[in-house]
C-alpha atoms as a PDB file:
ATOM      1  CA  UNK A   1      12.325 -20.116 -10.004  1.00  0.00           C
ATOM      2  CA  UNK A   2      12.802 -17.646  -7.254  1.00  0.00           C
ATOM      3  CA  UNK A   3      13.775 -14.468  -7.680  1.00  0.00           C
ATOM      4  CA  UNK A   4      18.081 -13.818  -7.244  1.00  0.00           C
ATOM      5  CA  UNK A   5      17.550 -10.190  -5.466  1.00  0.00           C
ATOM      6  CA  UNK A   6      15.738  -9.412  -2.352  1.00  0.00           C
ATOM      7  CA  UNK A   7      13.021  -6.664  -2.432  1.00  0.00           C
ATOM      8  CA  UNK A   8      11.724  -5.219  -5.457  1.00  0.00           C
ATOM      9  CA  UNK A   9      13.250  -5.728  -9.055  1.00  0.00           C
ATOM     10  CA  UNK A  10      12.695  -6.484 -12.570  1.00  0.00           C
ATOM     11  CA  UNK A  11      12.424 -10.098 -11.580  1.00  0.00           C
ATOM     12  CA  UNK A  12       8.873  -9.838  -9.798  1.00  0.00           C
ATOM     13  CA  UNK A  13       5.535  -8.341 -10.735  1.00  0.00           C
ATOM     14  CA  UNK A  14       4.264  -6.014  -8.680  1.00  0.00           C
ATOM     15  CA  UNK A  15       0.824  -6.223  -7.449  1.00  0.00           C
ATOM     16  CA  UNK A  16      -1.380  -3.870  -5.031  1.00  0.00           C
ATOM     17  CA  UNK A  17      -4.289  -5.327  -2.738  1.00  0.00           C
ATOM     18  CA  UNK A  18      -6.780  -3.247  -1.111  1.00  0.00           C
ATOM     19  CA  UNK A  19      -9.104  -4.572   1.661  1.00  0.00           C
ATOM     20  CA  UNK A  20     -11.396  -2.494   3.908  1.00  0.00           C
ATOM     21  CA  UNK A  21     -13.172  -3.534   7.354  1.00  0.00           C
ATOM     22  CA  UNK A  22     -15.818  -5.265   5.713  1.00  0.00           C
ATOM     23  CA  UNK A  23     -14.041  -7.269   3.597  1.00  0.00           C
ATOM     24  CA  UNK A  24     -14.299  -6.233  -0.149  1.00  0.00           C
ATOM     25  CA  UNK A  25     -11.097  -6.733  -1.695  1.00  0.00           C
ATOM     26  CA  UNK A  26      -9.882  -5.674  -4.672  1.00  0.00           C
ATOM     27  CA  UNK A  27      -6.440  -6.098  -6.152  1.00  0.00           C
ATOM     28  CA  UNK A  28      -4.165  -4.724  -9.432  1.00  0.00           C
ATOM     29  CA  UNK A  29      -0.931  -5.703 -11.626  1.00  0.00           C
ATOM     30  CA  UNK A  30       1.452  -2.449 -11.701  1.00  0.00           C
ATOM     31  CA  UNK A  31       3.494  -1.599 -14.593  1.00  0.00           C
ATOM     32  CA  UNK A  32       5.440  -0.352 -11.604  1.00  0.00           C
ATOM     33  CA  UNK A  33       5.328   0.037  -7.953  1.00  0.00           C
ATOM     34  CA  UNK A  34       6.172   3.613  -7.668  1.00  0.00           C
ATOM     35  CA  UNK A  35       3.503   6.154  -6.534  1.00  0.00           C
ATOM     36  CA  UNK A  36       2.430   7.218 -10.032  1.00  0.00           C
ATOM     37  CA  UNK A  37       1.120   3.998 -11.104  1.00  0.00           C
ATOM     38  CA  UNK A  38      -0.228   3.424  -7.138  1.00  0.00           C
ATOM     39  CA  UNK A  39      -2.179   7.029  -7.692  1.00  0.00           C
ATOM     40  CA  UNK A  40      -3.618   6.053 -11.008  1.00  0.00           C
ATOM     41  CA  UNK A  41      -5.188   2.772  -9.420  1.00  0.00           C
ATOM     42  CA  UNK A  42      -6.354   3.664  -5.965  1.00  0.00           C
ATOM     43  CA  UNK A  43      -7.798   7.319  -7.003  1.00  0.00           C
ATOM     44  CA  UNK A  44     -10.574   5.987  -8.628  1.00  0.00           C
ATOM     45  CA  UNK A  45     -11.455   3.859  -5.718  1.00  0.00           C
ATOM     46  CA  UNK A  46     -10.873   5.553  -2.056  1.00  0.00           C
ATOM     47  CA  UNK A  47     -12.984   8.178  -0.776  1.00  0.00           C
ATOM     48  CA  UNK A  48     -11.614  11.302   0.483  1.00  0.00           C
ATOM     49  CA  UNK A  49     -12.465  10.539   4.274  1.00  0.00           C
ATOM     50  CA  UNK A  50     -10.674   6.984   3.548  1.00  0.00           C
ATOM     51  CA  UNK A  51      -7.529   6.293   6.192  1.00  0.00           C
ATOM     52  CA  UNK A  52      -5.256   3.818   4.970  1.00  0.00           C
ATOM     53  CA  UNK A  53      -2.697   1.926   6.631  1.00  0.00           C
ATOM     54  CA  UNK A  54       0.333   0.124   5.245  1.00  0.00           C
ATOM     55  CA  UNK A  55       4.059  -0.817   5.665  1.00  0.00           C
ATOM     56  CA  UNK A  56       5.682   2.332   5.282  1.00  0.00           C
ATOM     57  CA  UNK A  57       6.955   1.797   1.677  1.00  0.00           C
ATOM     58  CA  UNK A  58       7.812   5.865   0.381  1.00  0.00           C
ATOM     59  CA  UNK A  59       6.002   5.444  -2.718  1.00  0.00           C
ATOM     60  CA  UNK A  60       2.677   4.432  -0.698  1.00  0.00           C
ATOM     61  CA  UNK A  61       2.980   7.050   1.987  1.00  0.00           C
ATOM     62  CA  UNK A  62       3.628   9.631  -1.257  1.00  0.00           C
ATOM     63  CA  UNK A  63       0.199   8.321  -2.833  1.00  0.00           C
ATOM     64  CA  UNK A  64      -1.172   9.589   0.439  1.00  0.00           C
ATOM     65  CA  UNK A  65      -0.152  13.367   0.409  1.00  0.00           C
ATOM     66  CA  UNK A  66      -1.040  13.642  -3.305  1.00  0.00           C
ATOM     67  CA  UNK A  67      -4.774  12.168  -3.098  1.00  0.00           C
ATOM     68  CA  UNK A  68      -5.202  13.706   0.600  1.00  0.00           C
ATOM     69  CA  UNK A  69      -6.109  10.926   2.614  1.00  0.00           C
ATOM     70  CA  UNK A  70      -5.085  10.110   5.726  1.00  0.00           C
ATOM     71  CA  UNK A  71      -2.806   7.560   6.488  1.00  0.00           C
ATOM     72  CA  UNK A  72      -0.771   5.208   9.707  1.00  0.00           C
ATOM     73  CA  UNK A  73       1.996   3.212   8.639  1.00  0.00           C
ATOM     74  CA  UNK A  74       3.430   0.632  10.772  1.00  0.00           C
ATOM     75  CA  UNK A  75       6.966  -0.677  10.822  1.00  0.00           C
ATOM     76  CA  UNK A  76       6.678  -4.589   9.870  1.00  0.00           C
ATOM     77  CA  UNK A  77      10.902  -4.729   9.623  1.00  0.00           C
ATOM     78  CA  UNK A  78      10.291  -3.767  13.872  1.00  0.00           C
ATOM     79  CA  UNK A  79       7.656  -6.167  14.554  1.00  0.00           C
ATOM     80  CA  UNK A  80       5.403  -3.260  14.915  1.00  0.00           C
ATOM     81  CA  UNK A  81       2.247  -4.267  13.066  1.00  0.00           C
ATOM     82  CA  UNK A  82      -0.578  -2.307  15.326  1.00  0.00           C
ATOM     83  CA  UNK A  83      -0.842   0.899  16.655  1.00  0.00           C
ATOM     84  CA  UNK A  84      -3.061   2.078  19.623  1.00  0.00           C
ATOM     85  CA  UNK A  85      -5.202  -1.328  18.984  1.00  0.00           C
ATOM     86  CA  UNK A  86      -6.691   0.379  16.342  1.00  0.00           C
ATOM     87  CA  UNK A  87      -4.561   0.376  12.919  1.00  0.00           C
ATOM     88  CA  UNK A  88      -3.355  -2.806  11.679  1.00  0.00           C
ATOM     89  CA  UNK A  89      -2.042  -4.454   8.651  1.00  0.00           C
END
């Protein structure tokens, strides 16, 4: 059944994937997608010299500031979905 809201609520299950350039993937079920459960997955995982980019969802751009990487979000809701050729989701 689909859910009856748009966006995120207690009808879906939120899930993060991770991909890097060459391809290793990795993936995790939240207990929620807000940036403490975020942190506690992708600590363990990205190096401090690690960029990220993403959609520029607050609690993934707040993960960012508190584990110090850096980070380029694009605005998918625009159409924007690369920026100087470069950063891409």
């Amino acid at each position: 059944m689909p859910p009856r809201k748009r966006g995120l609520s207690e009808e879906q299950i939120p899930v993060l994937i991770c991909r890097d350039r060459i391809g290793a993937t990795t993936d995790f079920v939240l207990d929620k997608a807000d940036s403490k459960h975020i942190e506690a997955v992708l600590k363990p995982i990205i190096a401090k010299n690690a960029m990220r980019c993403t959609d520029s969802g607050k609690a993934l751009c707040a993960v960012e500031k508190e584990i110090e990487i850096a980070h380029h979000s694009v605005n998918l809701a625009a159409g924007i979905r690369i920026i100087d050729r470069v950063y891409h989701v």
